[in-house]
Protein backbone atom coordinates (compact mmCIF):
# COMPACT_ATOMS: atom_id res chain seq x y z
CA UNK A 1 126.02 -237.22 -89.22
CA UNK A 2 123.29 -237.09 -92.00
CA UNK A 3 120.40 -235.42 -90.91
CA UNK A 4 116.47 -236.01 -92.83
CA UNK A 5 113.57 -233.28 -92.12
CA UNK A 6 110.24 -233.87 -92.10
CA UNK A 7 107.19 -231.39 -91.20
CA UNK A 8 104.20 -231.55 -89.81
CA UNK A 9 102.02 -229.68 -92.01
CA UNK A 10 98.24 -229.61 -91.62
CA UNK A 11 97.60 -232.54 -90.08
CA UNK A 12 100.14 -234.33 -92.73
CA UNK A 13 103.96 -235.16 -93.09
CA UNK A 14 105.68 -233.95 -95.16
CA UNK A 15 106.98 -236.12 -97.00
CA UNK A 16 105.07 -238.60 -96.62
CA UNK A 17 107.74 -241.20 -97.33
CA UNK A 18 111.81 -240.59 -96.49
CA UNK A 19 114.40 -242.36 -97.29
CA UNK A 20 117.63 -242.87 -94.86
CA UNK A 21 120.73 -244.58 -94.39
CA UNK A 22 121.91 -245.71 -90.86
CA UNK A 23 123.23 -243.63 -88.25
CA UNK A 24 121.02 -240.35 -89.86
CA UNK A 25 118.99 -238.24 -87.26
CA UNK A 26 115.58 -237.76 -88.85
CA UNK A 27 114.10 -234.18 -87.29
CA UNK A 28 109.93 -234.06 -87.84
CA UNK A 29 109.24 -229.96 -87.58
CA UNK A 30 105.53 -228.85 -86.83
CA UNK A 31 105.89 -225.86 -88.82
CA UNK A 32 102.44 -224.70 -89.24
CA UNK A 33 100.94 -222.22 -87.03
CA UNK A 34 97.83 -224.80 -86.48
CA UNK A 35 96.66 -225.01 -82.64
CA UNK A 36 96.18 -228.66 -82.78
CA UNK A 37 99.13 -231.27 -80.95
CA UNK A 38 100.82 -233.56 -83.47
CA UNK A 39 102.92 -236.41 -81.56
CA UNK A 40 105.29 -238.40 -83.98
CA UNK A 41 105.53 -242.19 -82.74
CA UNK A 42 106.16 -245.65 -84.32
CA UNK A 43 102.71 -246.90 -85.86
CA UNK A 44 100.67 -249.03 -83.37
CA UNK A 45 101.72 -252.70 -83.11
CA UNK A 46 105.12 -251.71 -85.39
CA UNK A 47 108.60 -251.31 -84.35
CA UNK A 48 107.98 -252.07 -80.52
CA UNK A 49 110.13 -252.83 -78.05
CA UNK A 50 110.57 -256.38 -76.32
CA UNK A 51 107.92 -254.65 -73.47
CA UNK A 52 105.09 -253.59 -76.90
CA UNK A 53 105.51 -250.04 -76.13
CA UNK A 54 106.32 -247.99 -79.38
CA UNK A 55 110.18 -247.88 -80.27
CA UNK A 56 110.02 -244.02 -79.79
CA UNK A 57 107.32 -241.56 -79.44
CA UNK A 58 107.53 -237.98 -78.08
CA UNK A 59 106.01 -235.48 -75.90
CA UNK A 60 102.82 -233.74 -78.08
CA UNK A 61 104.41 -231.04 -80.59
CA UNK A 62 102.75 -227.34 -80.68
CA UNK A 63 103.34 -225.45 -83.54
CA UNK A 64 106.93 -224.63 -84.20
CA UNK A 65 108.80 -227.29 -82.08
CA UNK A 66 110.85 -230.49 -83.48
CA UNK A 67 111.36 -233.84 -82.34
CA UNK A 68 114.33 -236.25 -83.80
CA UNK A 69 115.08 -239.85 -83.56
CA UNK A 70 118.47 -241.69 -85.00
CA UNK A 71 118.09 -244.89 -86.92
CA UNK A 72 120.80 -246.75 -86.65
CA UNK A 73 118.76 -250.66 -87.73
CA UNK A 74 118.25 -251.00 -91.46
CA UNK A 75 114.35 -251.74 -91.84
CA UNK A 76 111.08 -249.69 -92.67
CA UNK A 77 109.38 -247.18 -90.06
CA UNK A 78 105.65 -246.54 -90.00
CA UNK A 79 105.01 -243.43 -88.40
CA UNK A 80 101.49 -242.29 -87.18
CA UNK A 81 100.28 -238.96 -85.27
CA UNK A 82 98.59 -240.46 -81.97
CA UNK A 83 96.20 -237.98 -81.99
CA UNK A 84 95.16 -238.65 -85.84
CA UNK A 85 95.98 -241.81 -86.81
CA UNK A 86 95.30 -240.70 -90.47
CA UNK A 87 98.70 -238.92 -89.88
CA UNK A 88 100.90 -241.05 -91.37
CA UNK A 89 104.58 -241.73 -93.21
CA UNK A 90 106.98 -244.01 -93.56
CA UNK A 91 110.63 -243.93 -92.82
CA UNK A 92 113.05 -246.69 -94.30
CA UNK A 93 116.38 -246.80 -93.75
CA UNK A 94 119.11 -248.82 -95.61
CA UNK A 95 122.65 -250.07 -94.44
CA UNK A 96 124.45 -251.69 -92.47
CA UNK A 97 123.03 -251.33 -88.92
CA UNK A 98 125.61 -249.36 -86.39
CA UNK A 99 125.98 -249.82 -82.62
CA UNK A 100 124.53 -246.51 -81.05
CA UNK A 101 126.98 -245.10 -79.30
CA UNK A 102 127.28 -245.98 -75.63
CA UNK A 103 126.73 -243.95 -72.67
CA UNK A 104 129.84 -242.62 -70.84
CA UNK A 105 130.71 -244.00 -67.88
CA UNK A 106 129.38 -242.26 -65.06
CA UNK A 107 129.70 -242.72 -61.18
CA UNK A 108 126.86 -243.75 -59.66
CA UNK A 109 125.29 -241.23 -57.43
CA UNK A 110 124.44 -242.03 -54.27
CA UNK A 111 120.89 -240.33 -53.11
CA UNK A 112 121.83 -239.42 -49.63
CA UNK A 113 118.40 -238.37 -48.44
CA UNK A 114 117.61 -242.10 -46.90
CA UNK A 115 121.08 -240.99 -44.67
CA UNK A 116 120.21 -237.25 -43.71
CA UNK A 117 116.65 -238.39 -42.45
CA UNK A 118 118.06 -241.34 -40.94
CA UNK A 119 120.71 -239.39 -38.57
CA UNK A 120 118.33 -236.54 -37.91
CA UNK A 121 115.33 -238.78 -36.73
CA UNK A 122 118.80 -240.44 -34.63
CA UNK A 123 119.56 -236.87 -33.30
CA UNK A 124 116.50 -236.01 -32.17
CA UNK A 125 116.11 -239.10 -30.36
CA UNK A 126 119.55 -238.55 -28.82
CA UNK A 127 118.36 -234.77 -27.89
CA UNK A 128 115.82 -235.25 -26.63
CA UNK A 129 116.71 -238.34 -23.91
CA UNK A 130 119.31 -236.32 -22.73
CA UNK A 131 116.51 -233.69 -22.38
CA UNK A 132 114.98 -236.30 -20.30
CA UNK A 133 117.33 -238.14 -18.31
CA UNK A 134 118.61 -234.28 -17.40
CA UNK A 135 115.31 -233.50 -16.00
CA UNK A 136 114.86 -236.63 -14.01
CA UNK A 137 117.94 -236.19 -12.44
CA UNK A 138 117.03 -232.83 -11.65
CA UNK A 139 113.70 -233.93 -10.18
CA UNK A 140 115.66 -236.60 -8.13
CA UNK A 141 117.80 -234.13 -6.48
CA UNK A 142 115.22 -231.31 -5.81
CA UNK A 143 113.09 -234.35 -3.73
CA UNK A 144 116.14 -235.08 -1.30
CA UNK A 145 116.36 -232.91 1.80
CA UNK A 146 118.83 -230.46 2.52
């Protein structure tokens, strides 16, 4: 897999314009030791999804962490920094688009919690009629004469 690198460099990236074919894993690095949170996301009303929410966009960056996306549609990417939306590049990609690769099939799970509340609200209930019913009974015989 081809890999591109960009950086987050005082309040810039670096480069400011990258150039991809299909299937490569662009990595943005904040590699300066700045304080400020960089977030790399698809420029606003750009490469949405069907719902409008940006096609990716990730967790804010502090200096010296990465973030990566794989492009695997041909087309051009604006990129902004949400937090300065002077923060910009562009990514554009060439190629024939690729199918990502699909999940593995996986069991579903089953959350059992719904189950384990379910029989011990049922077992208490059972406990404690028994409780019940054993002291009526008990009751019931201590009032007959001897």
């Amino acid at each position: 897999m081809a890999v591109g690198r960009c950086q987050s460099v005082d309040n810039a990236y670096q480069p400011s314009r990258i150039n991809v074919t299909t299937g490569t894993e662009v990595i943005w690095t904040y590699s300066s030791t700045g304080k400020v949170q960089h977030k790399v996301a698809s420029a606003p009303n750009t490469n949405t999804t069907q719902g409008g929410t940006p096609l990716f966009s990730n967790k804010p960056l502090n200096s010296g962490q990465s973030f990566s996306c794989i492009f695997y549609t041909h087309g051009s990417y604006p990129i902004q920094c949400a937090s300065h939306p002077l923060m910009n590049e562009v990514v554009n990609v060439t190629g024939s688009d690729i199918q990502p690769p699909s999940l593995p099939n996986t069991p579903s799970s089953t959350d059992c919690t719904l189950y384990v509340i379910s029989g011990a609200i049922v077992g208490i209930i059972v406990i404690v009629s028994i409780i019940l019913l054993l002291r009526r009974r008990s009751r019931k015989l201590a009032s007959y004469p001897s």
